[in-house]
PDB file of N, CA and C in Angstrom:
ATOM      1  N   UNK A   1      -1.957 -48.313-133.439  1.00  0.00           N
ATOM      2  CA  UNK A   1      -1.222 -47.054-133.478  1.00  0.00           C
ATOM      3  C   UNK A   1       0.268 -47.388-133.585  1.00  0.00           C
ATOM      4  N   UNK A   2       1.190 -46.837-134.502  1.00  0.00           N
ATOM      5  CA  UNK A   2       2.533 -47.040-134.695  1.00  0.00           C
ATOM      6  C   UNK A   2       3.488 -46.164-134.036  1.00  0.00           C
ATOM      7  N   UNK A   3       4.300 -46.144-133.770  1.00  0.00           N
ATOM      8  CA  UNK A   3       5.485 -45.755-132.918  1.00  0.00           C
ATOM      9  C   UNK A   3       5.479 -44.515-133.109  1.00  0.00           C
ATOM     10  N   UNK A   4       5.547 -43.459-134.633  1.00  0.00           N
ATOM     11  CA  UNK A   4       5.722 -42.501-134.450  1.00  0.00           C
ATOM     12  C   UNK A   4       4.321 -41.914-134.018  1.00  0.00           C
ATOM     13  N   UNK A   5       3.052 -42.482-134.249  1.00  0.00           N
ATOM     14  CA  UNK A   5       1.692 -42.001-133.792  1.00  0.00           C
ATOM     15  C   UNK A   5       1.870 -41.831-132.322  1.00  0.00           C
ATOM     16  N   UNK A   6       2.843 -42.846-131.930  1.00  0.00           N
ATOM     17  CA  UNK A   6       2.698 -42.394-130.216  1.00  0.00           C
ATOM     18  C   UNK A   6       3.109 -42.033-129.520  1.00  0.00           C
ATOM     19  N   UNK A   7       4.581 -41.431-130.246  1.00  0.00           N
ATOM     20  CA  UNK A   7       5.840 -40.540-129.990  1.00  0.00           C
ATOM     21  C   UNK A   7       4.912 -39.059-130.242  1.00  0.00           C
ATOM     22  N   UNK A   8       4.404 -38.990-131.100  1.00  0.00           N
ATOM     23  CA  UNK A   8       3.334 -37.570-131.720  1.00  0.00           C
ATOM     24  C   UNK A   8       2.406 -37.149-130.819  1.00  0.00           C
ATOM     25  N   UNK A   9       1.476 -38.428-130.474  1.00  0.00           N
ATOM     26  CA  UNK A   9       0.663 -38.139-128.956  1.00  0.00           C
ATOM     27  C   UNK A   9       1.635 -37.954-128.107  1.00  0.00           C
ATOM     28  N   UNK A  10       2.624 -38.864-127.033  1.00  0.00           N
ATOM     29  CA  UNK A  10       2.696 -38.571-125.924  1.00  0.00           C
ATOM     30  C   UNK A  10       3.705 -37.029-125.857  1.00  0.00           C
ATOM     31  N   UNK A  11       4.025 -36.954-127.029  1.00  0.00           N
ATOM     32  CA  UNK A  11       4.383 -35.011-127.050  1.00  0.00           C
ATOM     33  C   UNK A  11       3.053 -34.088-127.009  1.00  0.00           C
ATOM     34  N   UNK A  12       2.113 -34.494-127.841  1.00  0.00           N
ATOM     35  CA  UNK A  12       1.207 -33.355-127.315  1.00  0.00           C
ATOM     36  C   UNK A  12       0.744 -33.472-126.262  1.00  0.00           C
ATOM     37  N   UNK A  13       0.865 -34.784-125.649  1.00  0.00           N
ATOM     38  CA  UNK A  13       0.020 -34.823-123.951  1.00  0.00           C
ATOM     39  C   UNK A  13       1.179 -33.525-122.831  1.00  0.00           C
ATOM     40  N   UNK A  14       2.157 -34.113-123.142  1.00  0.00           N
ATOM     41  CA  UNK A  14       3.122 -33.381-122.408  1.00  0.00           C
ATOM     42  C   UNK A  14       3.136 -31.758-122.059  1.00  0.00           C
ATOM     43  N   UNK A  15       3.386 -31.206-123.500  1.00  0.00           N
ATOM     44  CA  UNK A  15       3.388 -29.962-124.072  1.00  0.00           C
ATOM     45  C   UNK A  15       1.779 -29.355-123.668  1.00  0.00           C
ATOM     46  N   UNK A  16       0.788 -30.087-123.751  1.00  0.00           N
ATOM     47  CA  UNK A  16      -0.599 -29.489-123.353  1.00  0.00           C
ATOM     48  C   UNK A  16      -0.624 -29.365-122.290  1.00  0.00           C
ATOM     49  N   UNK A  17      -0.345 -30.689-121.471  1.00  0.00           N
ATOM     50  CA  UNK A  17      -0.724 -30.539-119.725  1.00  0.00           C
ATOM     51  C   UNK A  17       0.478 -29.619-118.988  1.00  0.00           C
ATOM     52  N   UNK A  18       1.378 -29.708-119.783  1.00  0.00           N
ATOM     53  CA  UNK A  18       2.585 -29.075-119.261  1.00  0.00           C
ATOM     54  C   UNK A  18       2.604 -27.622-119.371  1.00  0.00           C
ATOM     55  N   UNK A  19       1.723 -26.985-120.400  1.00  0.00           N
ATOM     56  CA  UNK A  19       1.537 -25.838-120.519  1.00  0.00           C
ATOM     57  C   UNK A  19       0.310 -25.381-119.427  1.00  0.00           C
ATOM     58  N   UNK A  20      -0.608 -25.795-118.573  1.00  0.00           N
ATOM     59  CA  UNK A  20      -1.407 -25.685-117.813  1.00  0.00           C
ATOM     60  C   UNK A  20      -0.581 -25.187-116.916  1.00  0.00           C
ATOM     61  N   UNK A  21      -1.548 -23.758-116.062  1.00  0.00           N
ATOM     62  CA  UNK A  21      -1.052 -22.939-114.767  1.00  0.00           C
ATOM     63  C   UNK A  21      -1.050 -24.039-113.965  1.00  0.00           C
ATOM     64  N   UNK A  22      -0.269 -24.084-113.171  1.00  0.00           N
ATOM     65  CA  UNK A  22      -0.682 -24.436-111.838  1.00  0.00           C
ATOM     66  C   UNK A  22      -0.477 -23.955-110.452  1.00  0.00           C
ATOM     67  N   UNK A  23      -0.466 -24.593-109.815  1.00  0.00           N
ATOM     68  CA  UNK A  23       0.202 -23.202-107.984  1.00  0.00           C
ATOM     69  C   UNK A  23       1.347 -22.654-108.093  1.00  0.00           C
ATOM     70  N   UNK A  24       2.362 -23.679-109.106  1.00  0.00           N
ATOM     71  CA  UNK A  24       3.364 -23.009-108.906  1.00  0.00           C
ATOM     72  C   UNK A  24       3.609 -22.319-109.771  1.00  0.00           C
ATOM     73  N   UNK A  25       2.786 -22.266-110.892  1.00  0.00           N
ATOM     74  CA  UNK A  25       3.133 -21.370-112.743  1.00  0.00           C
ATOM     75  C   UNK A  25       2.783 -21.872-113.430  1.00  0.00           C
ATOM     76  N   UNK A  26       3.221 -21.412-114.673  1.00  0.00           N
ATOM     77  CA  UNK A  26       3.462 -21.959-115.621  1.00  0.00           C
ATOM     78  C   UNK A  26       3.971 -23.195-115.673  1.00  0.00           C
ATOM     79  N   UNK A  27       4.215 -24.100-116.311  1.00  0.00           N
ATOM     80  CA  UNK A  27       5.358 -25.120-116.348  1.00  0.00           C
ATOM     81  C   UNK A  27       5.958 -25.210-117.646  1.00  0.00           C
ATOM     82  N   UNK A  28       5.158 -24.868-118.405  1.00  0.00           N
ATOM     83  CA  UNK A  28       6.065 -24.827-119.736  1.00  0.00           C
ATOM     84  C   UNK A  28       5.580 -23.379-119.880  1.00  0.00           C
ATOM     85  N   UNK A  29       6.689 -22.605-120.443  1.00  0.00           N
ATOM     86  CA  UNK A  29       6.367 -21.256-121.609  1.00  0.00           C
ATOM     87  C   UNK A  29       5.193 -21.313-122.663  1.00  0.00           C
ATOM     88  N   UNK A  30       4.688 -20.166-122.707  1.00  0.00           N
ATOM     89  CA  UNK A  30       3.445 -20.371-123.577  1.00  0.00           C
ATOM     90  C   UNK A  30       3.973 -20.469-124.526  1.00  0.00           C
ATOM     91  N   UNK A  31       4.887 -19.953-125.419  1.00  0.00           N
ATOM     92  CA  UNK A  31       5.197 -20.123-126.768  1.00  0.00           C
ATOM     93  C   UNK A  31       5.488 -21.370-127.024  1.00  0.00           C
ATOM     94  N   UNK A  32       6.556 -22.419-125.972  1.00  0.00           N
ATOM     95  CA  UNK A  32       6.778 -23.775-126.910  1.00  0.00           C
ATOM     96  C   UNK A  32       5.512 -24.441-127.331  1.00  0.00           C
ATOM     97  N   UNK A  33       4.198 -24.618-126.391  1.00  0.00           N
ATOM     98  CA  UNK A  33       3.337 -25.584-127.069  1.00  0.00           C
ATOM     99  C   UNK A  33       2.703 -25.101-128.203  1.00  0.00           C
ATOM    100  N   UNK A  34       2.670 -23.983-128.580  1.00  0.00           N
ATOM    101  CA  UNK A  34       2.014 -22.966-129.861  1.00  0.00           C
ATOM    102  C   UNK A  34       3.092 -23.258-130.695  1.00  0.00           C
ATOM    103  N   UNK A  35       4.264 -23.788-130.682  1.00  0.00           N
ATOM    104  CA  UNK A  35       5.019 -24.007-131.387  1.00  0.00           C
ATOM    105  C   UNK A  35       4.877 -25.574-131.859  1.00  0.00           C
ATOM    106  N   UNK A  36       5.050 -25.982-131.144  1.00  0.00           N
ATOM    107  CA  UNK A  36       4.564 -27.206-131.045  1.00  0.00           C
ATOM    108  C   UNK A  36       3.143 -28.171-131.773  1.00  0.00           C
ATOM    109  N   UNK A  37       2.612 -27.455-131.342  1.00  0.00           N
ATOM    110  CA  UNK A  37       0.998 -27.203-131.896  1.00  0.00           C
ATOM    111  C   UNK A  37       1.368 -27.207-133.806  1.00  0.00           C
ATOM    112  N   UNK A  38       2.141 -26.000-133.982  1.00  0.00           N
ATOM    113  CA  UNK A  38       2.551 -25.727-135.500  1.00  0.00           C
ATOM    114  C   UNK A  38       2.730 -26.727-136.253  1.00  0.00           C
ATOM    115  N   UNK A  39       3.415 -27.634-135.320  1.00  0.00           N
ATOM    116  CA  UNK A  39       4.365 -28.594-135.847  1.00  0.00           C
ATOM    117  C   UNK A  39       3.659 -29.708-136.174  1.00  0.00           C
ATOM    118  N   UNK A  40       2.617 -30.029-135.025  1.00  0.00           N
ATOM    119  CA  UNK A  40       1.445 -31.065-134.819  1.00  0.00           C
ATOM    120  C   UNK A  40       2.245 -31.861-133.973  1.00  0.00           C
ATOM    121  N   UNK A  41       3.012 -31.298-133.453  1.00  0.00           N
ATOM    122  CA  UNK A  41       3.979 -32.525-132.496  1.00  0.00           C
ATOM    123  C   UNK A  41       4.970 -33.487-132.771  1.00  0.00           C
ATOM    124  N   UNK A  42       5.270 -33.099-133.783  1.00  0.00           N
ATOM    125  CA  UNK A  42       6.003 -34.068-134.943  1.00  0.00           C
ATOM    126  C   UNK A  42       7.401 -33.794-134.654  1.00  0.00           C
ATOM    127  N   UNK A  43       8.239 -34.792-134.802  1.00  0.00           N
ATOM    128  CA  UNK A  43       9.730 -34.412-134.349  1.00  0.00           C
ATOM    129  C   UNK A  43      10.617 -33.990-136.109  1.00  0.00           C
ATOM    130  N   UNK A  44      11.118 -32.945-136.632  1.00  0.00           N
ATOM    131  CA  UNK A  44      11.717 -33.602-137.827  1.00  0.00           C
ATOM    132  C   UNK A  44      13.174 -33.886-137.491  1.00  0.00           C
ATOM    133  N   UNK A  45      14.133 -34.335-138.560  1.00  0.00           N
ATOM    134  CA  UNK A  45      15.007 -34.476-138.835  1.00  0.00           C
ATOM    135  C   UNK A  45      16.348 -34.324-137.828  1.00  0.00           C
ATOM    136  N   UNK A  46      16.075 -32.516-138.423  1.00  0.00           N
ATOM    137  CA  UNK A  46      16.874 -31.734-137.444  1.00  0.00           C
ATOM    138  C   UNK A  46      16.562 -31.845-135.784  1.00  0.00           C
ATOM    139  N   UNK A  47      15.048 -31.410-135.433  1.00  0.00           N
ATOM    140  CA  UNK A  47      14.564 -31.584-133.689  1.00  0.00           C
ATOM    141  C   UNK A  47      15.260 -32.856-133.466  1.00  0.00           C
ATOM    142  N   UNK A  48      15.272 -33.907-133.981  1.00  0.00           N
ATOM    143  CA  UNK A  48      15.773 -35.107-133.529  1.00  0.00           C
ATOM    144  C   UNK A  48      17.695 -35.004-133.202  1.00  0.00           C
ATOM    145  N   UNK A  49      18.419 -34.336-134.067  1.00  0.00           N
ATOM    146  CA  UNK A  49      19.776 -34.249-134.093  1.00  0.00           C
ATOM    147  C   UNK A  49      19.521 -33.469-132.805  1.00  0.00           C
ATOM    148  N   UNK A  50      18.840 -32.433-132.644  1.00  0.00           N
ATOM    149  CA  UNK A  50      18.982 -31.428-131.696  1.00  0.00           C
ATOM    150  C   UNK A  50      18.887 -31.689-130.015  1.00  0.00           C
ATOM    151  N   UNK A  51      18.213 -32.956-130.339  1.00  0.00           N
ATOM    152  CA  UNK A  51      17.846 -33.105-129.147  1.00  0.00           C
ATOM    153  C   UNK A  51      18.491 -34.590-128.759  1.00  0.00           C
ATOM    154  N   UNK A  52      19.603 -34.882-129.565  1.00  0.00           N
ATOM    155  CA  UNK A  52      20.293 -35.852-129.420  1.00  0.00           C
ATOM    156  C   UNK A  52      21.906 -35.422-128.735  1.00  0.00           C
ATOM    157  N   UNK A  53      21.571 -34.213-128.128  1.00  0.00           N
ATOM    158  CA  UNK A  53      23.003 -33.521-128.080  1.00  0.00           C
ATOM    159  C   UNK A  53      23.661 -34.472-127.164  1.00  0.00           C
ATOM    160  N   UNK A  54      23.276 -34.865-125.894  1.00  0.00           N
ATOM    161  CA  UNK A  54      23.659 -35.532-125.361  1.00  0.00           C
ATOM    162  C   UNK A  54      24.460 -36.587-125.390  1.00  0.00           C
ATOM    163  N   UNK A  55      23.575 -37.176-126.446  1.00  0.00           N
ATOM    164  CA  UNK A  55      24.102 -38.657-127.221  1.00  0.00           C
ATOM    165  C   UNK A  55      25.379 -38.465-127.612  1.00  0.00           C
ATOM    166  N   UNK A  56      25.293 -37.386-128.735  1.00  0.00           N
ATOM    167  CA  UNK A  56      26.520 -37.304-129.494  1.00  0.00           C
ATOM    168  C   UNK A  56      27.644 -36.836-128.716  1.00  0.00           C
ATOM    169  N   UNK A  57      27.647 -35.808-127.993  1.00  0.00           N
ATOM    170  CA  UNK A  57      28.536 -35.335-127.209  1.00  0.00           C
ATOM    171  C   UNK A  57      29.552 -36.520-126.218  1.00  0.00           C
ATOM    172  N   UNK A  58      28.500 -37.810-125.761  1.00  0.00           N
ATOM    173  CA  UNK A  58      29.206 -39.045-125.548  1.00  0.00           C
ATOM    174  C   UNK A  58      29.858 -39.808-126.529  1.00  0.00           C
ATOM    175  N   UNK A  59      29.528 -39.599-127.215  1.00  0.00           N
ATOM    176  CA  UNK A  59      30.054 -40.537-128.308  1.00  0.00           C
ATOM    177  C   UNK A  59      31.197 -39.624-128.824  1.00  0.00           C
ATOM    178  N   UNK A  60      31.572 -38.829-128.820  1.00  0.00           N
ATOM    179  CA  UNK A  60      32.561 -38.543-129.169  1.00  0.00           C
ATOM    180  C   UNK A  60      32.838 -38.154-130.654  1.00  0.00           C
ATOM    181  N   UNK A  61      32.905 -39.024-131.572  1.00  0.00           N
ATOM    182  CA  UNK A  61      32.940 -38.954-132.684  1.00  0.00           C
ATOM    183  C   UNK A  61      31.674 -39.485-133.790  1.00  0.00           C
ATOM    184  N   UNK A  62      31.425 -38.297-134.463  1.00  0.00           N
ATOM    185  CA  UNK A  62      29.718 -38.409-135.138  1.00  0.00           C
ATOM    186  C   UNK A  62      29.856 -37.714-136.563  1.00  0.00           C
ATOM    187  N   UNK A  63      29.674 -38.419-137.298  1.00  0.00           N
ATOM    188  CA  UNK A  63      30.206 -38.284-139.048  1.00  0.00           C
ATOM    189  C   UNK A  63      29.730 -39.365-139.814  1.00  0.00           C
ATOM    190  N   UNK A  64      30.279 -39.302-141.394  1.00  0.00           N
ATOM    191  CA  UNK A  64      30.414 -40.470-141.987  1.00  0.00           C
ATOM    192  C   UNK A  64      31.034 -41.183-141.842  1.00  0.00           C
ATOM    193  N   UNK A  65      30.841 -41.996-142.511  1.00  0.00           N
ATOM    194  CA  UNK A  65      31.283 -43.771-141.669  1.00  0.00           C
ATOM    195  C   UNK A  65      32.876 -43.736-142.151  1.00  0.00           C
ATOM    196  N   UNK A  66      33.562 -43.399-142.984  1.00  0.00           N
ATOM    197  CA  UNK A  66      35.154 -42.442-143.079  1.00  0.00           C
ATOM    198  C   UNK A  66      35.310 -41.673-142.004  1.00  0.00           C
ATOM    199  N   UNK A  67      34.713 -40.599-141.782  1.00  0.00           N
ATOM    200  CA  UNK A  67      35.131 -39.720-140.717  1.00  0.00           C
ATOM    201  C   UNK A  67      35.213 -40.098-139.542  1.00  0.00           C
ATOM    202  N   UNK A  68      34.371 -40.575-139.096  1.00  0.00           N
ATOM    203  CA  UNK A  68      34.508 -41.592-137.758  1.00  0.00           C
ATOM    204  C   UNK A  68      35.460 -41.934-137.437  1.00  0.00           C
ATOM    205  N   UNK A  69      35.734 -42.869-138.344  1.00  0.00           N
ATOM    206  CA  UNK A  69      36.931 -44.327-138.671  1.00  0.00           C
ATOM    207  C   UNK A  69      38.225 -43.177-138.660  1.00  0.00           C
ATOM    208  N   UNK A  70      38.396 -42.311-139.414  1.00  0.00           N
ATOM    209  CA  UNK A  70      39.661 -41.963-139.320  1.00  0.00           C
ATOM    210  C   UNK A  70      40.071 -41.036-138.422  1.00  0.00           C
ATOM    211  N   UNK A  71      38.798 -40.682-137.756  1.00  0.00           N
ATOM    212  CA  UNK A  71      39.044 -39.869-136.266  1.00  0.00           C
ATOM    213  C   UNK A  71      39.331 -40.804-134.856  1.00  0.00           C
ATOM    214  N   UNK A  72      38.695 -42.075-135.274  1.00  0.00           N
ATOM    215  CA  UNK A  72      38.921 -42.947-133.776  1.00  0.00           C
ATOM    216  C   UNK A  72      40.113 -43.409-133.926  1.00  0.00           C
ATOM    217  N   UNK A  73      40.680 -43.579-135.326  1.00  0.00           N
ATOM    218  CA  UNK A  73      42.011 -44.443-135.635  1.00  0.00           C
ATOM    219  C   UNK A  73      43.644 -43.134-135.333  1.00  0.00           C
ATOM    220  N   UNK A  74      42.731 -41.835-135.132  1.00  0.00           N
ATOM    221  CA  UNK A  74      44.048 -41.038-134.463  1.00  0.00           C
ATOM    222  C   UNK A  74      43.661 -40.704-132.690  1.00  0.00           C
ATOM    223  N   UNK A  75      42.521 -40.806-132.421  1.00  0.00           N
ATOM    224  CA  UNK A  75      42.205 -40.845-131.156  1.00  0.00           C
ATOM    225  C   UNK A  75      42.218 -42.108-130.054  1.00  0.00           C
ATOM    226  N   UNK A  76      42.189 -42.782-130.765  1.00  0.00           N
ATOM    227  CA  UNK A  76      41.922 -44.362-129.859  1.00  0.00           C
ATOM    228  C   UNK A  76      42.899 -44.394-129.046  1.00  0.00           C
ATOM    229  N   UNK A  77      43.861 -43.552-128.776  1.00  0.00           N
ATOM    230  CA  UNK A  77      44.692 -43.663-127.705  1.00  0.00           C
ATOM    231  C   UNK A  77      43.992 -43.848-126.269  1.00  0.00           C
ATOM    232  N   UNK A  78      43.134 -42.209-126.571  1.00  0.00           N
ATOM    233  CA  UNK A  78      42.787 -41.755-125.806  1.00  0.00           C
ATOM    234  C   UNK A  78      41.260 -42.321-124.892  1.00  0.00           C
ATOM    235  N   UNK A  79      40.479 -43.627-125.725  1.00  0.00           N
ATOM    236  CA  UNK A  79      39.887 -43.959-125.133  1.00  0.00           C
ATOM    237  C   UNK A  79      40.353 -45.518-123.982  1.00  0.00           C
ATOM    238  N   UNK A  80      39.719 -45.743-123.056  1.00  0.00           N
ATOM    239  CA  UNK A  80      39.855 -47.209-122.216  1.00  0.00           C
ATOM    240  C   UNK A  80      39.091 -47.881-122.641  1.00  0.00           C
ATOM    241  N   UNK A  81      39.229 -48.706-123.888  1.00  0.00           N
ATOM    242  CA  UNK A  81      38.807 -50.377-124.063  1.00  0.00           C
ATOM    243  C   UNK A  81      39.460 -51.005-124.767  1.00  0.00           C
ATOM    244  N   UNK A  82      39.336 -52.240-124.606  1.00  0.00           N
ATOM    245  CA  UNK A  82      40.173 -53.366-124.688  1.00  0.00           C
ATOM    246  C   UNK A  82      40.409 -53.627-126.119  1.00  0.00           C
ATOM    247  N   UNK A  83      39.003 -53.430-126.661  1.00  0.00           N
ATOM    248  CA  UNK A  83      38.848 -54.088-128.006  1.00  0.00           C
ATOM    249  C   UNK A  83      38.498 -52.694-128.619  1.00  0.00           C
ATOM    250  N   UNK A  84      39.021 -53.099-130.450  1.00  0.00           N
ATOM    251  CA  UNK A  84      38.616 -52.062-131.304  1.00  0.00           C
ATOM    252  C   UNK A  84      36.963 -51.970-131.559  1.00  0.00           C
ATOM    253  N   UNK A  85      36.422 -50.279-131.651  1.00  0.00           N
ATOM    254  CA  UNK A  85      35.517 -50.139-131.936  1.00  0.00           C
ATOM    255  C   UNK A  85      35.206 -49.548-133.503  1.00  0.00           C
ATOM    256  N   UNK A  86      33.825 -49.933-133.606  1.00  0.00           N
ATOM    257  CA  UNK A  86      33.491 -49.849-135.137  1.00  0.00           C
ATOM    258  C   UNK A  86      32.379 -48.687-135.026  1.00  0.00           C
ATOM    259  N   UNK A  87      32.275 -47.719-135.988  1.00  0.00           N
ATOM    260  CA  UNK A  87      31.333 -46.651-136.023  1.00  0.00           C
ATOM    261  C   UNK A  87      30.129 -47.860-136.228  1.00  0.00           C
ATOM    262  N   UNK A  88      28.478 -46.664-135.535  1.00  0.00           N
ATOM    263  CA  UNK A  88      27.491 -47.725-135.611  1.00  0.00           C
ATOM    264  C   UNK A  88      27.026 -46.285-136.012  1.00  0.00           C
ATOM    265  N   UNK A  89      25.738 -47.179-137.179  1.00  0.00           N
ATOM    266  CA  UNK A  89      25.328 -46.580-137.711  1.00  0.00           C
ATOM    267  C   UNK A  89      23.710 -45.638-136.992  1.00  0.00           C
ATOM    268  N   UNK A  90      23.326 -44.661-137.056  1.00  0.00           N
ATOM    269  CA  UNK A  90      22.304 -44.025-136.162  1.00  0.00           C
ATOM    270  C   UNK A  90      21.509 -44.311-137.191  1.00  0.00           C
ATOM    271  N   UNK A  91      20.117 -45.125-136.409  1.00  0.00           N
ATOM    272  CA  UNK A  91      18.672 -45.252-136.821  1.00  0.00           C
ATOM    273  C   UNK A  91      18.016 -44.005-137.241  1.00  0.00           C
ATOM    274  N   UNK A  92      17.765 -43.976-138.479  1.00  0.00           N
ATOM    275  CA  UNK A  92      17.012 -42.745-138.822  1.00  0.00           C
ATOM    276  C   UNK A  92      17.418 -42.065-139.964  1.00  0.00           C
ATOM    277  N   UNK A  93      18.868 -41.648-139.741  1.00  0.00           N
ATOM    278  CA  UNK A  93      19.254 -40.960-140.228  1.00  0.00           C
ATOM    279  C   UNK A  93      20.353 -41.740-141.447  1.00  0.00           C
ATOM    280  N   UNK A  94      20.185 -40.861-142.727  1.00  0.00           N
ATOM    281  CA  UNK A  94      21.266 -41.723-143.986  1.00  0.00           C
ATOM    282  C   UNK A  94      22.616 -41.271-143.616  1.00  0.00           C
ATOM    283  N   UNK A  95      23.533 -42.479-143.483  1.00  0.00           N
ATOM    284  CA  UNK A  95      24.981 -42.068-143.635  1.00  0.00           C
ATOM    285  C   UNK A  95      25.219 -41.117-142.686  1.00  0.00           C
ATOM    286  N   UNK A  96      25.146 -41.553-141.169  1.00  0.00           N
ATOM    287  CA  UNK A  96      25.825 -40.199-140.412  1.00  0.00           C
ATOM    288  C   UNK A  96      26.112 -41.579-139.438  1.00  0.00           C
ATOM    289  N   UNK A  97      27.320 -41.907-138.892  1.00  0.00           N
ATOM    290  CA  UNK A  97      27.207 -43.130-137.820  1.00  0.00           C
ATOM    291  C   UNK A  97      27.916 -42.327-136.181  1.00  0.00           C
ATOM    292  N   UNK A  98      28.443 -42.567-135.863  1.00  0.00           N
ATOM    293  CA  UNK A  98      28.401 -42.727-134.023  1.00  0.00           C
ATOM    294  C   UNK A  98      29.756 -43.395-133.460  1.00  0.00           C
ATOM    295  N   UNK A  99      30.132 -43.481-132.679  1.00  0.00           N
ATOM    296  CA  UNK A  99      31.104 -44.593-131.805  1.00  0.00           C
ATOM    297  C   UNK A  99      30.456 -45.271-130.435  1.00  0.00           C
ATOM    298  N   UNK A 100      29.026 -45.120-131.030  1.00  0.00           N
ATOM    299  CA  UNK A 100      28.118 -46.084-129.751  1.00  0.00           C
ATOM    300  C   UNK A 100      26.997 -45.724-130.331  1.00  0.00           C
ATOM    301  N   UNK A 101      26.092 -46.853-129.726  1.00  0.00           N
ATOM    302  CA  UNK A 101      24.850 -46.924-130.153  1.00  0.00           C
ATOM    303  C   UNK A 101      23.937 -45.516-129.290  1.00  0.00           C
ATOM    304  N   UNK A 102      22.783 -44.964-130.256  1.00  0.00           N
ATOM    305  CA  UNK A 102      22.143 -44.184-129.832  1.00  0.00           C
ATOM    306  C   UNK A 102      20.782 -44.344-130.471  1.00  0.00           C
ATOM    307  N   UNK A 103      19.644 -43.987-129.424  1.00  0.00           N
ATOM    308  CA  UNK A 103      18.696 -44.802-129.683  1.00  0.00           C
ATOM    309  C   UNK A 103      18.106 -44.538-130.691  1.00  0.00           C
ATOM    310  N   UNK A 104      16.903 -44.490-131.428  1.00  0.00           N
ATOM    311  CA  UNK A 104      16.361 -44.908-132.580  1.00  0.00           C
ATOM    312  C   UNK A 104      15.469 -43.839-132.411  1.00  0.00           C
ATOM    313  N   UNK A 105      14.971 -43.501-131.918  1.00  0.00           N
ATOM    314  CA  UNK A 105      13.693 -41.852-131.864  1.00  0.00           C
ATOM    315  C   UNK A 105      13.912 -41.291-130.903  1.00  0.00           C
ATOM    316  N   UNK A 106      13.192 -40.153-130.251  1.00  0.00           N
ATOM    317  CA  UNK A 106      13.034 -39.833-129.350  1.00  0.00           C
ATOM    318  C   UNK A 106      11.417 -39.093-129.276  1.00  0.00           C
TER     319      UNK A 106
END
């Protein structure tokens, strides 16, 4: 089984068992796993940006590999490190890079 086969399962395990009543409720809303379900559990493109908010929001600056560069080169004041940083490029996705690494799926 390959990585995204098991990124695909352990979302529907989640979303299924997670949608089960239990003493205390619900735990998930009925609509996300029917949504979910739609999808077959599959993350695309966009779900992946979307749910990378986190990431990006640390990183600060998230563009093409120009935009980056010429946003850290008027901001770099404002960050604390020693050494210059280089946009890194995000796994997955064509031509969009980062100012730190962010992981590769989710």
């Amino acid at each position: 089984m390959g990585e995204e086969e098991r990124i695909r399962s352990y979302r529907e395990c989640v979303y299924e068992k997670g949608g089960i009543v239990s003493e205390k409720g619900k735990v998930i809303d009925e609509g996300i796993p029917e949504k979910e379900r739609d999808k077959d559990y599959r993350l695309s493109a966009t779900d992946r940006l979307r749910y990378r908010t986190r990431y990006f929001s640390d990183s600060g600056i998230i563009g093409t590999k120009g935009f980056v560069n010429q946003y850290y080169r008027e901001f770099k004041s404002y960050f604390n490190s020693k050494r210059e940083k280089r946009p890194r490029k995000i796994a997955g996705f064509n031509d969009i890079y980062s100012m730190k690494y962010l992981i590769k799926d989710i």
